[in-house]
N, C-alpha and C. Protein backbone atom coordinates (compact mmCIF):
# COMPACT_ATOMS: atom_id res chain seq x y z
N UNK A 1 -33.64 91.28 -33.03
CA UNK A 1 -34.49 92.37 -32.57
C UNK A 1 -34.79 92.12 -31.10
N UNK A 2 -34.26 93.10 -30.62
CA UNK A 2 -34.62 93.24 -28.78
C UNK A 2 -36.09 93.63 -28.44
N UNK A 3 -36.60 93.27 -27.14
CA UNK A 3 -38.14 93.39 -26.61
C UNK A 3 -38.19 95.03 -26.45
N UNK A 4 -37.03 95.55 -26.50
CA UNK A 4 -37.65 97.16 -26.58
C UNK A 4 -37.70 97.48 -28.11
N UNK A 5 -37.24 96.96 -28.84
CA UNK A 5 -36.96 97.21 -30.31
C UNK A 5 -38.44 97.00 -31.04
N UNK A 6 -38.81 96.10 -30.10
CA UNK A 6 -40.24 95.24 -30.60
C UNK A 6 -41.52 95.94 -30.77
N UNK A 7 -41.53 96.65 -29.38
CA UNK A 7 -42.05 97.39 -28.40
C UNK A 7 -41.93 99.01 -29.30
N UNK A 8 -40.68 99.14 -29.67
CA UNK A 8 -40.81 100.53 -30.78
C UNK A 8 -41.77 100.41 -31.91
N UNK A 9 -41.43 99.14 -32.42
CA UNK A 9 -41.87 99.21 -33.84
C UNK A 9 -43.70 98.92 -33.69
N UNK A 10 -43.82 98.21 -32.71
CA UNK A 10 -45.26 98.11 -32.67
C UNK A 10 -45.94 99.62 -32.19
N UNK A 11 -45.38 100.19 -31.38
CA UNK A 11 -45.61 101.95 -30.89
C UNK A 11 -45.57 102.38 -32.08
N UNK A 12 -44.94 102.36 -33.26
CA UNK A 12 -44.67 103.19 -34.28
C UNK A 12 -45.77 102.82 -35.27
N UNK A 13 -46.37 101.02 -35.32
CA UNK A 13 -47.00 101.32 -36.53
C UNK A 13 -48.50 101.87 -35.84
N UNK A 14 -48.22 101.57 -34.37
CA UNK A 14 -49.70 102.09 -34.27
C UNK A 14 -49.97 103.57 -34.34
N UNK A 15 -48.88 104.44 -33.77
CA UNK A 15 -48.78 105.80 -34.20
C UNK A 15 -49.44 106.33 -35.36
N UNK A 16 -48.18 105.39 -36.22
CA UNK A 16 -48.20 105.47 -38.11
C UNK A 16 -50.31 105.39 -38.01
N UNK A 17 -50.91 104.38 -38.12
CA UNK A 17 -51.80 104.05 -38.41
C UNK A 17 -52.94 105.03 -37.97
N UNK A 18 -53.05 105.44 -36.15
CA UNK A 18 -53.85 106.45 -35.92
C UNK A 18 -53.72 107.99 -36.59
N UNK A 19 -52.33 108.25 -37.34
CA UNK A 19 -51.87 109.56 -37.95
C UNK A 19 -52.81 109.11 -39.35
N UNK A 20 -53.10 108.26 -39.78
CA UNK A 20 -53.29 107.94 -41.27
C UNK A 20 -55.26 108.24 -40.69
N UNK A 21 -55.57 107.62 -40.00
CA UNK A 21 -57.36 108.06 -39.48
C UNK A 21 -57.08 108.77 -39.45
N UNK A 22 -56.29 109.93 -38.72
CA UNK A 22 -56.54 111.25 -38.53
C UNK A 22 -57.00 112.40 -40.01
N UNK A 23 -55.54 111.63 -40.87
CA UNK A 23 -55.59 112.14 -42.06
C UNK A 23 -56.93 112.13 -42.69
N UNK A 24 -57.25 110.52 -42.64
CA UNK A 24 -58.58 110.47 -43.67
C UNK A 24 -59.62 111.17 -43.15
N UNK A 25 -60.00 111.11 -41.64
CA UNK A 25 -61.23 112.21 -41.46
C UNK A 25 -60.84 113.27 -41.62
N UNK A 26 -59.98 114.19 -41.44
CA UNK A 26 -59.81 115.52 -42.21
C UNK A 26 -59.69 116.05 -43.64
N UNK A 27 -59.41 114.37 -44.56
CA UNK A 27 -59.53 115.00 -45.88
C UNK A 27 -61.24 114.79 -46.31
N UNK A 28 -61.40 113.99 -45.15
CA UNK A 28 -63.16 113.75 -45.34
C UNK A 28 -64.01 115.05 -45.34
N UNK A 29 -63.93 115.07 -44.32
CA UNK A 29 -64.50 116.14 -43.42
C UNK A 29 -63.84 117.62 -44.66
N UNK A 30 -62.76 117.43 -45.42
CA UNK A 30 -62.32 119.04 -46.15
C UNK A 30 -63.53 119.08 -47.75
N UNK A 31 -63.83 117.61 -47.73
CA UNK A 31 -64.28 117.37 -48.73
C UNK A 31 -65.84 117.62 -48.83
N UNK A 32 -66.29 117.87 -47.64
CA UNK A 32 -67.63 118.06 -46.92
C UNK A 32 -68.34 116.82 -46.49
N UNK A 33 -67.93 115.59 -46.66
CA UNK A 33 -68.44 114.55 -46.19
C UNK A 33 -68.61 114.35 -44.58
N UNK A 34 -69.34 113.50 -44.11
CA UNK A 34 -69.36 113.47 -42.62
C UNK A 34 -68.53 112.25 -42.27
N UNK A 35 -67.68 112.28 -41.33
CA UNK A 35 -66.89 111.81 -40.64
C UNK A 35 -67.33 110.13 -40.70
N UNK A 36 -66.69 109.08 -40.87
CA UNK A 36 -67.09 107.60 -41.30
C UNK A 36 -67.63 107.50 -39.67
N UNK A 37 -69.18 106.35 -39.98
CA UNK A 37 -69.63 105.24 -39.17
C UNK A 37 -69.85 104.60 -38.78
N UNK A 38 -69.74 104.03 -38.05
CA UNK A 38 -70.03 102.75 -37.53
C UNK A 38 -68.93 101.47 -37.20
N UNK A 39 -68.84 100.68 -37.65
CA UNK A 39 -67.38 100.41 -37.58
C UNK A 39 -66.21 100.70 -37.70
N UNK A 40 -66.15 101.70 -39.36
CA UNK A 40 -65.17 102.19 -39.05
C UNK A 40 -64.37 103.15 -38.22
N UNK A 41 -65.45 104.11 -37.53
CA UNK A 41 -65.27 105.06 -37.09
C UNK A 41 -64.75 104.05 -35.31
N UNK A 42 -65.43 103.18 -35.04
CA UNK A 42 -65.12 102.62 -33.73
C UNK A 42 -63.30 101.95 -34.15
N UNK A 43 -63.35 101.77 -35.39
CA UNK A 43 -62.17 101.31 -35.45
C UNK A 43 -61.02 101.74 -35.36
N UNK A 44 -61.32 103.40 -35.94
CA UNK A 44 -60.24 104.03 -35.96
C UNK A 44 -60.14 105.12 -34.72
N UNK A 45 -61.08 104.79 -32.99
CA UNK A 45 -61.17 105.13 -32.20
C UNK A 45 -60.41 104.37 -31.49
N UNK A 46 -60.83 103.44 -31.33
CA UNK A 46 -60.01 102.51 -30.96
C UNK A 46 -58.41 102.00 -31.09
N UNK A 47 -57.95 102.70 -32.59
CA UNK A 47 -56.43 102.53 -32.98
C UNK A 47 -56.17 103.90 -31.97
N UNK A 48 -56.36 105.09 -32.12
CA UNK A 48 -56.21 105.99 -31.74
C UNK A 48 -55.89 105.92 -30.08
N UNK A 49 -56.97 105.94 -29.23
CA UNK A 49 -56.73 105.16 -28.51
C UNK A 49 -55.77 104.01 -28.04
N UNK A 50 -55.38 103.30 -28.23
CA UNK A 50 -54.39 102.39 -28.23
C UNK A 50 -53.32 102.99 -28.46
N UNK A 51 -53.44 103.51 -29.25
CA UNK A 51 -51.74 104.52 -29.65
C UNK A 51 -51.50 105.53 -28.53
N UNK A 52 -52.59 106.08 -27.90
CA UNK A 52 -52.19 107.31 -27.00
C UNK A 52 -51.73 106.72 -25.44
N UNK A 53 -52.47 105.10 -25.21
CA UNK A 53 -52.51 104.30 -24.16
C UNK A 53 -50.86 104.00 -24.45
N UNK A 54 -50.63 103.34 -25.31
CA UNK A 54 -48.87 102.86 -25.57
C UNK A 54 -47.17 104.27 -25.52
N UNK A 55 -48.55 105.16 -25.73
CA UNK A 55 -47.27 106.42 -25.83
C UNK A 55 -47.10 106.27 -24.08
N UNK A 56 -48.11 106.85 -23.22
CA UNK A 56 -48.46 107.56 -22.19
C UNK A 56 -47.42 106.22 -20.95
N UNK A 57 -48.15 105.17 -21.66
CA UNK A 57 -47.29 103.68 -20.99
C UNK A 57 -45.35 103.51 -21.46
N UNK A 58 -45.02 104.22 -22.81
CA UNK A 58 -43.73 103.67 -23.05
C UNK A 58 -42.43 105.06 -22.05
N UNK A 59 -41.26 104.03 -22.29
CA UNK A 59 -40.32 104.36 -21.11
C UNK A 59 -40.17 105.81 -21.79
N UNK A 60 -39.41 106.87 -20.82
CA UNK A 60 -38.85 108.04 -22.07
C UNK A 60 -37.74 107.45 -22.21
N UNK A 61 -37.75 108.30 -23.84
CA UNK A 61 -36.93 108.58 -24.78
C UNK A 61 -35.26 108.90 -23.96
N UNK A 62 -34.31 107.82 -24.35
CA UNK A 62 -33.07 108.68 -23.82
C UNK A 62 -32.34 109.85 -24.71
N UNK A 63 -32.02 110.93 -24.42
CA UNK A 63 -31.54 111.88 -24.88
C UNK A 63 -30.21 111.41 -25.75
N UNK A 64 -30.24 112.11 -27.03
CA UNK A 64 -29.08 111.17 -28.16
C UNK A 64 -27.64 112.03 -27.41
N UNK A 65 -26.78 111.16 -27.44
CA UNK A 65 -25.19 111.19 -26.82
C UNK A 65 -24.60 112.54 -27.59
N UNK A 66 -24.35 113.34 -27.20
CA UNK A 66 -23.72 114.69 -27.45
C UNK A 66 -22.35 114.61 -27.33
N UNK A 67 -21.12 114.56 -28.39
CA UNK A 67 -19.62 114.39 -28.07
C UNK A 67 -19.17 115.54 -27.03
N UNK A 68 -18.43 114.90 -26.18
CA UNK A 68 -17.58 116.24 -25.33
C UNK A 68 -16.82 117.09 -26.58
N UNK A 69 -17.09 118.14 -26.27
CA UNK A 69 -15.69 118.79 -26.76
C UNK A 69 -14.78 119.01 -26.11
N UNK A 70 -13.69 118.73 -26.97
CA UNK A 70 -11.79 118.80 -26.86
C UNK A 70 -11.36 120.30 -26.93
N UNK A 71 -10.52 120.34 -26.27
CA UNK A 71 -9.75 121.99 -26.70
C UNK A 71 -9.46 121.87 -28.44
N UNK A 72 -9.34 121.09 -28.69
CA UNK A 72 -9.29 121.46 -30.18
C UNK A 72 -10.47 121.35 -31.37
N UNK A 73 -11.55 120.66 -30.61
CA UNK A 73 -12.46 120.90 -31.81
C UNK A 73 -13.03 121.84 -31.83
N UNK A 74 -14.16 121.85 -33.26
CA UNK A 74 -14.74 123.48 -33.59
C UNK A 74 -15.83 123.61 -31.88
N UNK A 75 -16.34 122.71 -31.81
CA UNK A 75 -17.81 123.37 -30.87
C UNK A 75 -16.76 123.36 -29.81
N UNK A 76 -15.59 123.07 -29.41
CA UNK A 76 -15.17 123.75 -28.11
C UNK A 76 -15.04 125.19 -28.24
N UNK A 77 -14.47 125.85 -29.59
CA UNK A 77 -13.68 127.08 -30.06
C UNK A 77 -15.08 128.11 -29.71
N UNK A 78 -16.51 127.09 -30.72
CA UNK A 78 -17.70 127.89 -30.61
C UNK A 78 -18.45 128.31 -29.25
N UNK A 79 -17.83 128.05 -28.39
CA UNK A 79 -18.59 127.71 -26.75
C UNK A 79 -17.79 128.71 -26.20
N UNK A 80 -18.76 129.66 -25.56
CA UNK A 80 -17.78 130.91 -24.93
C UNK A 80 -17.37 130.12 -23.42
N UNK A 81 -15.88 131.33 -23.09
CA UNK A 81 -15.66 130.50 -21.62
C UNK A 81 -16.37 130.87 -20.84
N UNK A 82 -17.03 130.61 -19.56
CA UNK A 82 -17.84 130.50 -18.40
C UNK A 82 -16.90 132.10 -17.75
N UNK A 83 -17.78 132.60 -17.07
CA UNK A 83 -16.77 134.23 -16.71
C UNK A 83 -16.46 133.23 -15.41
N UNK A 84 -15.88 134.18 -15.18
CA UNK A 84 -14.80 133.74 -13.72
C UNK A 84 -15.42 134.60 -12.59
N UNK A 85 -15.29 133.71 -11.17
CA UNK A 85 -16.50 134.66 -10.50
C UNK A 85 -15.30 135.65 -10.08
N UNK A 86 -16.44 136.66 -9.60
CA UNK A 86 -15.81 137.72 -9.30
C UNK A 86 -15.69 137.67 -7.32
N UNK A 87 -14.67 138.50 -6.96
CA UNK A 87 -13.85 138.57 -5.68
C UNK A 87 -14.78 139.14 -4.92
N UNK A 88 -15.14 138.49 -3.82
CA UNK A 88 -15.94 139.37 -2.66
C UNK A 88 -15.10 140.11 -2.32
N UNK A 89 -15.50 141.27 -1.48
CA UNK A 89 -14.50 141.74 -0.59
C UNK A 89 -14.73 141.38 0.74
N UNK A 90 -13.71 141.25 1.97
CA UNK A 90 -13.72 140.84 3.04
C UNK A 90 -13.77 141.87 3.74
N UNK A 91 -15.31 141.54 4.43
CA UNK A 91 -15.49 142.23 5.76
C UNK A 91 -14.32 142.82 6.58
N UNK A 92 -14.75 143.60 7.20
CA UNK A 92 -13.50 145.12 8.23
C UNK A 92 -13.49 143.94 9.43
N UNK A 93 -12.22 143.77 9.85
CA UNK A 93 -11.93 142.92 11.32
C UNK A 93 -12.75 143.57 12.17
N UNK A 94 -13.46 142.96 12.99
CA UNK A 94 -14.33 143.64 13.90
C UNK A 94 -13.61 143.29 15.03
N UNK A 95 -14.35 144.56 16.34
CA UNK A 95 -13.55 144.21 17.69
C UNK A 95 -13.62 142.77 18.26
N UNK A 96 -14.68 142.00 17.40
CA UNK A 96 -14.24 140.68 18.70
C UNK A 96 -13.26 139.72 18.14
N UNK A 97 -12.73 138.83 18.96
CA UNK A 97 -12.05 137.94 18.78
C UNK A 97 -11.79 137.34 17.63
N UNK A 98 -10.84 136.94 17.02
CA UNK A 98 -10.64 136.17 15.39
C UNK A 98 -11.51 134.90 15.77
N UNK A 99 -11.90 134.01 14.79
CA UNK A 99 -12.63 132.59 15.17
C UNK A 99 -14.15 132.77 16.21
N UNK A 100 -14.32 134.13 16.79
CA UNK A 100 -15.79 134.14 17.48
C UNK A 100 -16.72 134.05 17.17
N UNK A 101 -17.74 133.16 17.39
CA UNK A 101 -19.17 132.74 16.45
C UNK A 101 -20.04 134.09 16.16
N UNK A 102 -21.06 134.23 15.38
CA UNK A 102 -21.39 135.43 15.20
C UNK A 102 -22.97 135.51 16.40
N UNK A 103 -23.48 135.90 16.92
CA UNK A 103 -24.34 136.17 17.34
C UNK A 103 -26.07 136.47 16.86
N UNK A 104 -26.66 135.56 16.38
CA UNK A 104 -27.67 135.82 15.44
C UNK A 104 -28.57 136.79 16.19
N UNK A 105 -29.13 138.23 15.43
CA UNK A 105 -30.18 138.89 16.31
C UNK A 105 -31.21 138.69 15.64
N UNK A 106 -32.54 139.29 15.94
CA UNK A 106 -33.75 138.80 15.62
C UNK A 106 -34.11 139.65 14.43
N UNK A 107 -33.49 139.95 13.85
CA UNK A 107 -33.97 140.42 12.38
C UNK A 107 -32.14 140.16 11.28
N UNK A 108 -31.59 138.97 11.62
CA UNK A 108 -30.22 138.67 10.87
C UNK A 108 -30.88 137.50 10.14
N UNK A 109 -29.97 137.26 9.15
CA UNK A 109 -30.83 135.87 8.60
C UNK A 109 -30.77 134.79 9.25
N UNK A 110 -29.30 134.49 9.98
CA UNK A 110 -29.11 133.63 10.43
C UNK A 110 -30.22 133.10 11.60
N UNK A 111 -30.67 133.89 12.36
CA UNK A 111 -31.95 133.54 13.01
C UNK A 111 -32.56 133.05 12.86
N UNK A 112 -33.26 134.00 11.82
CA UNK A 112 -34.61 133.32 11.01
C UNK A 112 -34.40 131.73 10.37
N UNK A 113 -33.09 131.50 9.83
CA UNK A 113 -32.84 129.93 9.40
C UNK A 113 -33.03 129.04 10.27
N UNK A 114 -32.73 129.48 11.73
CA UNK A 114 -32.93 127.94 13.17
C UNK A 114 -34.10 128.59 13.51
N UNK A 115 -34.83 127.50 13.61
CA UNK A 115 -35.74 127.48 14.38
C UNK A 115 -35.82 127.26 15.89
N UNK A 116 -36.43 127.74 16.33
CA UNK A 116 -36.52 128.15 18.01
C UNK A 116 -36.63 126.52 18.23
N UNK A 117 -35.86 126.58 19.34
CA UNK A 117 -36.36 125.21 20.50
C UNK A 117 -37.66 125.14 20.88
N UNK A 118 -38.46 124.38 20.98
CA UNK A 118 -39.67 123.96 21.92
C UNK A 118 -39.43 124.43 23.35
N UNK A 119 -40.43 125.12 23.61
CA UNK A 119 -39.93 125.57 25.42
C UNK A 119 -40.72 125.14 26.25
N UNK A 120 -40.28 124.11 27.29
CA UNK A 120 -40.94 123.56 28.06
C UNK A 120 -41.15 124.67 29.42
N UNK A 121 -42.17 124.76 29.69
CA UNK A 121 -42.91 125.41 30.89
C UNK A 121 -42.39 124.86 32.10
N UNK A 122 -42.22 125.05 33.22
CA UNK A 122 -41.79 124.62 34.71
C UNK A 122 -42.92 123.61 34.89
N UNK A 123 -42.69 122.55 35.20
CA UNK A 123 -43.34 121.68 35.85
C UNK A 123 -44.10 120.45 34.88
N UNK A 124 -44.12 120.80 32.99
CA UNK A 124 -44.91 120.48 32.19
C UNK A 124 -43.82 119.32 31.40
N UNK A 125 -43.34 118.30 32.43
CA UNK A 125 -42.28 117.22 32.09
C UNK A 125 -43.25 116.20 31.52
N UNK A 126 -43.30 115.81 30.36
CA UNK A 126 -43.80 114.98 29.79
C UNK A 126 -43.27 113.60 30.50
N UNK A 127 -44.42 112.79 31.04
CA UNK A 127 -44.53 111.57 31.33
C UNK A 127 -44.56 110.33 30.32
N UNK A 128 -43.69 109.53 30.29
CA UNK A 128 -43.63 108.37 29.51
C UNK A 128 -44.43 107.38 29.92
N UNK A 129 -45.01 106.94 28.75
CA UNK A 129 -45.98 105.91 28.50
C UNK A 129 -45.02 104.30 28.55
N UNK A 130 -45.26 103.80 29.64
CA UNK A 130 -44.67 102.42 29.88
C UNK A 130 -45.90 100.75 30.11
N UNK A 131 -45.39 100.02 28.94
CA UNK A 131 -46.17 98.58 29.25
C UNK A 131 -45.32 97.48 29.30
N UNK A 132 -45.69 96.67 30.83
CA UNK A 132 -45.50 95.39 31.05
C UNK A 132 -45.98 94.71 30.44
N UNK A 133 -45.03 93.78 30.05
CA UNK A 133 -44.87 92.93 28.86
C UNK A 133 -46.09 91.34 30.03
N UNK A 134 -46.84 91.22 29.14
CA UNK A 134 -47.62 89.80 29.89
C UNK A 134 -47.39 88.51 29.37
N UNK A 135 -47.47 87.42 30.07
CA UNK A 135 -46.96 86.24 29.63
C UNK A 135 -48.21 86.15 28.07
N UNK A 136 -47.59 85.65 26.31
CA UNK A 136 -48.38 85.18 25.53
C UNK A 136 -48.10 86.72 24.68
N UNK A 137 -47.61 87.76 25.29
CA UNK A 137 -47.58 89.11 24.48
C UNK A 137 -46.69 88.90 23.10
N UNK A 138 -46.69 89.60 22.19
CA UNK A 138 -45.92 89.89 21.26
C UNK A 138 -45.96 91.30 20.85
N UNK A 139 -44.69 91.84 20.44
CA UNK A 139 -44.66 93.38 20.42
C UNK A 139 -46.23 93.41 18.87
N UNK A 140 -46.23 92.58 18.25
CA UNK A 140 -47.43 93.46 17.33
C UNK A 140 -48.57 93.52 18.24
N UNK A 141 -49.08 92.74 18.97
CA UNK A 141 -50.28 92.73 19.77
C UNK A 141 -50.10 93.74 20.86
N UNK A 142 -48.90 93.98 21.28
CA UNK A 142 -48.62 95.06 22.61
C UNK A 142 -49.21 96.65 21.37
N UNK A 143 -48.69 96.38 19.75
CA UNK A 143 -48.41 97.85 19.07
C UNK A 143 -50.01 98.08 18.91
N UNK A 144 -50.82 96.42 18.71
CA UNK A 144 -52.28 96.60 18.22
C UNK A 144 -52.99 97.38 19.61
N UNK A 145 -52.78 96.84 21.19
CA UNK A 145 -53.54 97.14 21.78
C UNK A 145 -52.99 98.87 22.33
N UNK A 146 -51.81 98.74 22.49
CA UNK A 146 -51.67 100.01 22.92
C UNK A 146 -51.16 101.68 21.92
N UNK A 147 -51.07 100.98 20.82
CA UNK A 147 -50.89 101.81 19.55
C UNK A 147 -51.86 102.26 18.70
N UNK A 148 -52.68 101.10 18.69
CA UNK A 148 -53.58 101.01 17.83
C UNK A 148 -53.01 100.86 16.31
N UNK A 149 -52.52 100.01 15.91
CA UNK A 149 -51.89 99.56 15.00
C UNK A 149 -50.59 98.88 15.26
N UNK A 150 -51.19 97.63 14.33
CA UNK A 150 -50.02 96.64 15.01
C UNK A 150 -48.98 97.00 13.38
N UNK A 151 -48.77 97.69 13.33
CA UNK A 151 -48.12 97.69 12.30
C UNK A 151 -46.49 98.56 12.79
N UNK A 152 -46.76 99.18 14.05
CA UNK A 152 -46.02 100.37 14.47
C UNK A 152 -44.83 98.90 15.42
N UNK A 153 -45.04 97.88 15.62
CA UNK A 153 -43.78 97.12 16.24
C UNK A 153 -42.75 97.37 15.65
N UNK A 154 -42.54 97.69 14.79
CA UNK A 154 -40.77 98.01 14.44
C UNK A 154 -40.28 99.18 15.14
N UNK A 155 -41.37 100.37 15.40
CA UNK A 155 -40.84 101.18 16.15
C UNK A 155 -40.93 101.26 17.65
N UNK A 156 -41.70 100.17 18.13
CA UNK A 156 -41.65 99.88 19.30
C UNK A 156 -40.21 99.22 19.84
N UNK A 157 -39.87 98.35 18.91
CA UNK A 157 -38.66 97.36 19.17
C UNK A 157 -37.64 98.32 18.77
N UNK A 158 -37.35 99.29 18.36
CA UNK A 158 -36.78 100.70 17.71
C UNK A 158 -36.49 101.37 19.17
N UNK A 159 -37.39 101.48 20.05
CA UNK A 159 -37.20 101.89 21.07
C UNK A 159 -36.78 101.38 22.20
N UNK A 160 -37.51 100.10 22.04
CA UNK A 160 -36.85 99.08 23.34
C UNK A 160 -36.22 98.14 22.69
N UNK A 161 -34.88 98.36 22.02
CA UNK A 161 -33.89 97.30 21.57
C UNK A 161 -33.16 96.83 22.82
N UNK A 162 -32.38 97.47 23.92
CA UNK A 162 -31.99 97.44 24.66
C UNK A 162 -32.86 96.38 25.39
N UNK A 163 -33.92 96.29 25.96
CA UNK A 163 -34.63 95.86 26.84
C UNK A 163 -34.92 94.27 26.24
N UNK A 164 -35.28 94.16 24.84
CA UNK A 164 -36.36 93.22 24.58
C UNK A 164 -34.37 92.54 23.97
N UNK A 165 -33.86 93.02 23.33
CA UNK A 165 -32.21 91.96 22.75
C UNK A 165 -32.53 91.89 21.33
N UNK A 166 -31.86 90.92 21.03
CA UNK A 166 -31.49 90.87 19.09
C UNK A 166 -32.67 90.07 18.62
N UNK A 167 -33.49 89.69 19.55
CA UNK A 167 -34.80 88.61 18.85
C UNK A 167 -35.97 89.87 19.22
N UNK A 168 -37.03 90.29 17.96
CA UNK A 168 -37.96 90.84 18.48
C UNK A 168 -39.01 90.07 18.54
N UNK A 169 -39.18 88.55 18.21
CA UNK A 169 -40.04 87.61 18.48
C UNK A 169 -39.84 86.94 19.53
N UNK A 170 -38.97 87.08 20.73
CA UNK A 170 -39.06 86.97 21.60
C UNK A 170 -39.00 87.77 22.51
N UNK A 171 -40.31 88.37 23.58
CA UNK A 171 -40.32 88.84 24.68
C UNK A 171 -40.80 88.58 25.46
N UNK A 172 -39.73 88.86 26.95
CA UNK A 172 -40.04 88.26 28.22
C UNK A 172 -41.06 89.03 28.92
N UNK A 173 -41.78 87.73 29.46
CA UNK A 173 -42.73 88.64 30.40
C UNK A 173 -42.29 89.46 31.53
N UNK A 174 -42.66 90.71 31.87
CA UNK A 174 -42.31 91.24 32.97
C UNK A 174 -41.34 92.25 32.48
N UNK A 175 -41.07 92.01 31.19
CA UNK A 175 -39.95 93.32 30.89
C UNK A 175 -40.68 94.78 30.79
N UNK A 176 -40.49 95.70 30.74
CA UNK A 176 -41.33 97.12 31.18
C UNK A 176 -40.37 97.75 29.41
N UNK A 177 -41.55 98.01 28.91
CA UNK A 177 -41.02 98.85 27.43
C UNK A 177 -41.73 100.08 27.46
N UNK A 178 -40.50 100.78 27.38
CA UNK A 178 -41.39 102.19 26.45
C UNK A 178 -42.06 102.31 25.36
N UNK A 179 -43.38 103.26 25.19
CA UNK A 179 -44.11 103.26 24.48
C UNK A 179 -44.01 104.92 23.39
N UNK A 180 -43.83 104.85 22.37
CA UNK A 180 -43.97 105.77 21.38
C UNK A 180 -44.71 106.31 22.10
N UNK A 181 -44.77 107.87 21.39
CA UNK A 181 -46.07 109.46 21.78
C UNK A 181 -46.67 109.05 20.71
């Protein structure tokens, strides 16, 4: 017996067992009696419980193996064929060129799918944020003071691979790194 096998049968008797409380307070309760107390009633809260904790916790169920069907068995014969798609028709050659891209206008779909470029204004050149590296620095302490989270050095060293080389625990003083937006 395997640890999932184990794992079933203990899911099952506890199932089994909270289905059997269930039973008895409803044949209780049909009988006009009031629902058991005190211990038992904590007891069979508690199975219940436990059983709904072990369902909610166990892996799912894998779906049971369904045979392919063969051209010759019955459930292939029973299985209608899939229709066959049907033929577009092809657009009228238009005057422009064979192979010419199409021209998206502002109410085609194709438009609406790209999104517009960002448009930079005349003169509104975003300035890069640059820090000299000081003797004792390390890119997490450069990410803590000038990031505010030293957690962001991977993308610092992401950016200045070039500058800082194949060690990101070592950087030279005086090297000038770009800084993330």
């Amino acid at each position: 017996m395997g640890l999932f096998d184990f794992l079933k049968s203990d899911k099952k008797k506890a199932h089994d067992a909270a289905e059997k409380a269930e039973e008895q307070v409803q044949q209780q309760a049909g009988e006009g009696r009031r629902p058991p107390s005190g211990a038992a009633a904590d007891a069979a809260a508690a199975t219940r419980a436990t059983a709904e904790r072990m369902a909610a916790a166990a892996p799912p169920r894998p779906l049971p193996a369904t045979p392919t069907p063969t051209p010759t068995s019955a459930a292939h014969k029973a299985v209608p064929a899939a229709p066959k798609p049907t033929v577009m028709p092809k657009p009228a050659a238009s005057a422009a060129a064979p192979g010419a891209m199409h021209t998206p206008t502002p109410h085609s779909a194709a438009h609406k799918a790209v999104p517009a470029a960002p448009m930079r204004g005349p003169g509104s050149t975003a300035k890069k944020r640059t820090y000299t590296v000081q003797p004792g620095d390390s890119l997490t302490a450069i990410a803590r003071k000038e990031l505010g989270n030293e957690a962001r050095w991977r993308e610092l060293y992401a950016m200045n691979r070039g500058a800082v080389g194949s060690n990101p625990d070592l950087v030279r003083p005086g090297t000038v790194l770009t800084l993330p937006g």
